[in-house]
Protein backbone atom coordinates (compact mmCIF):
# COMPACT_ATOMS: atom_id res chain seq x y z
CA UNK A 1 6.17 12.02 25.72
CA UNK A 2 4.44 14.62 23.22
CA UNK A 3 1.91 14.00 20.59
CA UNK A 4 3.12 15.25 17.91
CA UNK A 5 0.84 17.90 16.24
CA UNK A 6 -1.29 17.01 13.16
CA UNK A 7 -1.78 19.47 10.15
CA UNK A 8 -5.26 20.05 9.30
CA UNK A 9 -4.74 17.72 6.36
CA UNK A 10 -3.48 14.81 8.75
CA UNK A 11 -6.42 15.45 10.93
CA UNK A 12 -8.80 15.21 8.14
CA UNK A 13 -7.73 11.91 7.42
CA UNK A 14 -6.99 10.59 10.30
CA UNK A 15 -10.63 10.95 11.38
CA UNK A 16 -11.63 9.71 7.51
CA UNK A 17 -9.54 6.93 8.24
CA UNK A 18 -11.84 5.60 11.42
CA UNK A 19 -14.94 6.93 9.89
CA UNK A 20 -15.43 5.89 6.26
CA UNK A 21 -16.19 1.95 5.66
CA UNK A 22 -15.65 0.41 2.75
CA UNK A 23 -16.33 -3.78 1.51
CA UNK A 24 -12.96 -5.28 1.98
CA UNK A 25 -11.77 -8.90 2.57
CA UNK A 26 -10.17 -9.88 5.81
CA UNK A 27 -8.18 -13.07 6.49
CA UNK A 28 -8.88 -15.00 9.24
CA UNK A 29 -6.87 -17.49 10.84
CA UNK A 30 -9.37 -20.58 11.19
CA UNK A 31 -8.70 -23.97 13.50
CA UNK A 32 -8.24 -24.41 17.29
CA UNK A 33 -4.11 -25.52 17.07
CA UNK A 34 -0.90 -24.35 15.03
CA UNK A 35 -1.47 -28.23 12.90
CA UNK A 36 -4.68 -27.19 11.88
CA UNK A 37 -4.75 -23.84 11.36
CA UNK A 38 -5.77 -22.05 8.16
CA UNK A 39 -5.94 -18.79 6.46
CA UNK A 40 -9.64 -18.12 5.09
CA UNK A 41 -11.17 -14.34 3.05
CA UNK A 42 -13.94 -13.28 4.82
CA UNK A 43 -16.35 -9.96 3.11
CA UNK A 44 -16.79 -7.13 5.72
CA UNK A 45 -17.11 -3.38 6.44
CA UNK A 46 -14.00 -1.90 7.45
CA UNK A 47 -12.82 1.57 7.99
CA UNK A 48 -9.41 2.30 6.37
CA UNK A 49 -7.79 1.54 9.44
CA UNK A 50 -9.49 -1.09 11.52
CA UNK A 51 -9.45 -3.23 14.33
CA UNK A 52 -9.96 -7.20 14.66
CA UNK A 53 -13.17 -7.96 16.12
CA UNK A 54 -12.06 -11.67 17.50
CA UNK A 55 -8.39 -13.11 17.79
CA UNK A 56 -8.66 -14.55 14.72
CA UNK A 57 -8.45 -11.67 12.43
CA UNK A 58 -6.20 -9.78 10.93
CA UNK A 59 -3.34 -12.12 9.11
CA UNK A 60 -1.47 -10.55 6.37
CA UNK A 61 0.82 -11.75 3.82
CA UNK A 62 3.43 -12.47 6.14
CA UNK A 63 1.08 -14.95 7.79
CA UNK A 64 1.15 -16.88 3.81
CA UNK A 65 5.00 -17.34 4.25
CA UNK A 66 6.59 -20.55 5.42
CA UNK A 67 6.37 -20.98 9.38
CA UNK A 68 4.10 -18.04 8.65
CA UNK A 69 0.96 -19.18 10.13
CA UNK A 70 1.44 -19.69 13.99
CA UNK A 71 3.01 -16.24 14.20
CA UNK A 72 0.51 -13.43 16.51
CA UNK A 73 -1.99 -12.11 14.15
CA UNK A 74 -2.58 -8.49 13.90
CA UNK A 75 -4.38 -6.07 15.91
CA UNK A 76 -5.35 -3.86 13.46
CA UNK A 77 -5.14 -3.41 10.05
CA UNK A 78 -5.05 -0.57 7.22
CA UNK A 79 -7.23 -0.81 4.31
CA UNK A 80 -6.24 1.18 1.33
CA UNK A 81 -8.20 -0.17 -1.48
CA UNK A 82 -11.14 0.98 -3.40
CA UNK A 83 -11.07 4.37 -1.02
CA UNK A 84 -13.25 6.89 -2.44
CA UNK A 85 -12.56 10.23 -4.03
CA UNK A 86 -12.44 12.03 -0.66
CA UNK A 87 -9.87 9.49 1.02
CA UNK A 88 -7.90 9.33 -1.68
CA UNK A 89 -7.48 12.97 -2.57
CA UNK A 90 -6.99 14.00 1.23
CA UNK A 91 -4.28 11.05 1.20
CA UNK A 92 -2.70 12.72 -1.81
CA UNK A 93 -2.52 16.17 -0.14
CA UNK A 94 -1.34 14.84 3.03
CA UNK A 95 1.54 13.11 1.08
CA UNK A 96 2.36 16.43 -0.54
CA UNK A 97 2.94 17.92 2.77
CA UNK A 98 6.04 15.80 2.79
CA UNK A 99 9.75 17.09 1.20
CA UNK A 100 9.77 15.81 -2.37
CA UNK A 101 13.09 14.08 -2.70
CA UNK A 102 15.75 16.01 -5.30
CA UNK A 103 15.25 15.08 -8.81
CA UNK A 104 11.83 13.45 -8.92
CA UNK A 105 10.29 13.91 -12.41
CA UNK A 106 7.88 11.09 -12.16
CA UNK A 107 5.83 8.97 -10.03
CA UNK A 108 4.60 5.55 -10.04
CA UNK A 109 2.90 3.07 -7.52
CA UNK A 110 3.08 -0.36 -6.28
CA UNK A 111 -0.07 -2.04 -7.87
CA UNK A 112 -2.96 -2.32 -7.18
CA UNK A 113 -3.20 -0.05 -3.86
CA UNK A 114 -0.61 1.96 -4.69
CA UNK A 115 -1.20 2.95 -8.21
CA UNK A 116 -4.78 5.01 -7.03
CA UNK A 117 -2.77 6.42 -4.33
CA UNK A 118 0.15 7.73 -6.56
CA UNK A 119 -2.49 9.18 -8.89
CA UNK A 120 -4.19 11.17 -6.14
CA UNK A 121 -0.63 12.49 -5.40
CA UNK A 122 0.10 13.43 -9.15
CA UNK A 123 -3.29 15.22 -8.90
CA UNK A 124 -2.63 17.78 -6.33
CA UNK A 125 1.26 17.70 -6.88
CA UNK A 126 1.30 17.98 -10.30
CA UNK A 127 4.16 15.51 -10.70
CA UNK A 128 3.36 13.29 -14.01
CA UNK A 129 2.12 9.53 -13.20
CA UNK A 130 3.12 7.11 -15.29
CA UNK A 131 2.18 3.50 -14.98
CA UNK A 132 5.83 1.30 -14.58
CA UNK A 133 4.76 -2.00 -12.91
CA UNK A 134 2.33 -4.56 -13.55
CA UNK A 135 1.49 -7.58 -10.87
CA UNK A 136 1.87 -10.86 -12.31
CA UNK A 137 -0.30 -13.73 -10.13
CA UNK A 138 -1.49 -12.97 -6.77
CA UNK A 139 -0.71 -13.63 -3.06
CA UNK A 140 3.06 -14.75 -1.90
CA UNK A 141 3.64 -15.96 -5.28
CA UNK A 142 3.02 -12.68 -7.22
CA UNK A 143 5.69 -10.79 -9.13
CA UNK A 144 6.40 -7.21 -9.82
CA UNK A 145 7.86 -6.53 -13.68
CA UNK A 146 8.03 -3.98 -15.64
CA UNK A 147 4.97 -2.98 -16.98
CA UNK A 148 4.57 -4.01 -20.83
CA UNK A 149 3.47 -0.70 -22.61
CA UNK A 150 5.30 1.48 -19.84
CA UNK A 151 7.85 4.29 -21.85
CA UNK A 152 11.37 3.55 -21.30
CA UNK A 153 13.29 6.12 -18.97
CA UNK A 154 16.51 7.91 -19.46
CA UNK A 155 17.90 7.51 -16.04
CA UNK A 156 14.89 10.27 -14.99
CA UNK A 157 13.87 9.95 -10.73
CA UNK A 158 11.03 8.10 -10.02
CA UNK A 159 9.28 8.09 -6.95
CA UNK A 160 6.98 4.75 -5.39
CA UNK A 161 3.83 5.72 -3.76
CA UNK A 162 2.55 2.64 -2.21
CA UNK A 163 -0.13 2.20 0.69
CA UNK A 164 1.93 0.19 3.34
CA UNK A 165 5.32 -1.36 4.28
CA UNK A 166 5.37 -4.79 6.27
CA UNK A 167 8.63 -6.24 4.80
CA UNK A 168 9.33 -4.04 1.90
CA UNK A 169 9.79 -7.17 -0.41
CA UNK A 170 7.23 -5.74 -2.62
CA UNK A 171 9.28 -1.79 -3.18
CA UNK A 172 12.31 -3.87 -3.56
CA UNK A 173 10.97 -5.83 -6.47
CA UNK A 174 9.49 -2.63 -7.99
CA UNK A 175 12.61 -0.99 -7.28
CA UNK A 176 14.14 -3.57 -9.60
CA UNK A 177 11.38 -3.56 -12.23
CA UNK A 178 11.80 0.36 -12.70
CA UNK A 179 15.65 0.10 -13.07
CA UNK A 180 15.30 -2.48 -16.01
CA UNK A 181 13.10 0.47 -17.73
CA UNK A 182 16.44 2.40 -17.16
CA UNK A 183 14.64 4.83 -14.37
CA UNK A 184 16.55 6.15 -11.28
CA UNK A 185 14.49 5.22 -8.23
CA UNK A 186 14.98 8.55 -5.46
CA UNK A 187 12.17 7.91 -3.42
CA UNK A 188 9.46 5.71 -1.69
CA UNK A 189 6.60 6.95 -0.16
C-alpha cells in the first residue's frame, strides 16, 4: 500500500500537530474492575494529537454513554481546543485545500472546538462566518440549538466546520438547529 502524498500545508500541520503542546484535560478511566470503574479530568500537556501514556487514558464521550464505560479506551487522542494562531490558521488553509461543496454562502461550527476552527477557515477562504449554534449544558447531556441572536437564513448553504467525528450525534443536532433558522445545510467538514 502507498502513502498517500501530503501537500506542504498537510505537512506543516501534521508535524504542528505532534509538536505544539497545549494545557488540556484528559479523562481517565480510574478503578481496577468494570463495577468500579470511573471516569476522572486530569490537567496535562498534550500535543494536538496525542498518545495515552498508561491504559487508562484516553476515554471520550462515548465512554459517558450507558454501558459506555467498560468499552477499550483510546489510544490516542486529538486535541483541538485553545490551538494557537499558527495551528489554527494552518488548519484553516489545509481545509481550504478541500472542494467547497456547490452553493456554500456561509459557514458555521460546532461549538466550542469548532467555532475557532470555522473562523480560521473564513479567514483564508473568505467565506462569511456567522455564529448559528449555541451549547446548552455540558458533557452527554448537552444540547445544540439555535443560537439566540443568530440572523435567520433564507434557505442560503451552510457549511459545519467542526474538529472531530466519533458518532456524529453532535453535526446531526446542529444539522437540525441550522434548519430551524431556515438554512440549507450542504456540507460538513
Amino acid at each position: 500500500m502507498t502513502q498517500p502524498e501530503f501537500t506542504p500545508t498537510q505537512a506543516r500541520l501534521a508535524n504542528l500537530c505532534i509538536t505544539t503542546k497545549t494545557l488540556g484535560k484528559v479523562t481517565r478511566r480510574e478503578g481496577n474492575t468494570p463495577k468500579t470503574y470511573h471516569l476522572v479530568e486530569v490537567p496535562r500537556q498534550l500535543g494536538v494529537v496525542d498518545f495515552a501514556t498508561d491504559d487508562h487514558e484516553f476515554a471520550l464521550n462515548l465512554h459517558r454513554q450507558p454501558g459506555g464505560i467498560t468499552k477499550p479506551l483510546s489510544p490516542f487522542y486529538c486535541n483541538f481546543r485553545n490551538l494557537g494562531s499558527e495551528v489554527l490558521e494552518t488548519v484553516g488553509l489545509v481545509l481550504a485545500e478541500l472542494p467547497k461543496p456547490e452553493g456554500v454562502k456561509f459557514c458555521t461550527g460546532i461549538p466550542k472546538a469548532g467555532n475557532a476552527i470555522a473562523e480560521a477557515y473564513s479567514r483564508v477562504t473568505g467565506l462569511p462566518y456567522r455564529e448559528l449554534i449555541t451549547k446548552l449544558g455540558e458533557g452527554p447531556e448537552a444540547k445544540l440549538v439555535p443560537h439566540p441572536e443568530a440572523i435567520m437564513g433564507e434557505g442560503e448553504g451552510v457549511l459545519i466546520l467542526d474538529d472531530l467525528i466519533t458518532g456524529a450525534h453532535a453535526k446531526f443536532a446542529a444539522g437540525k438547529a441550522i434548519t430551524e433558522l431556515s438554512y440549507d445545510v450542504v456540507g460538513f467538514v
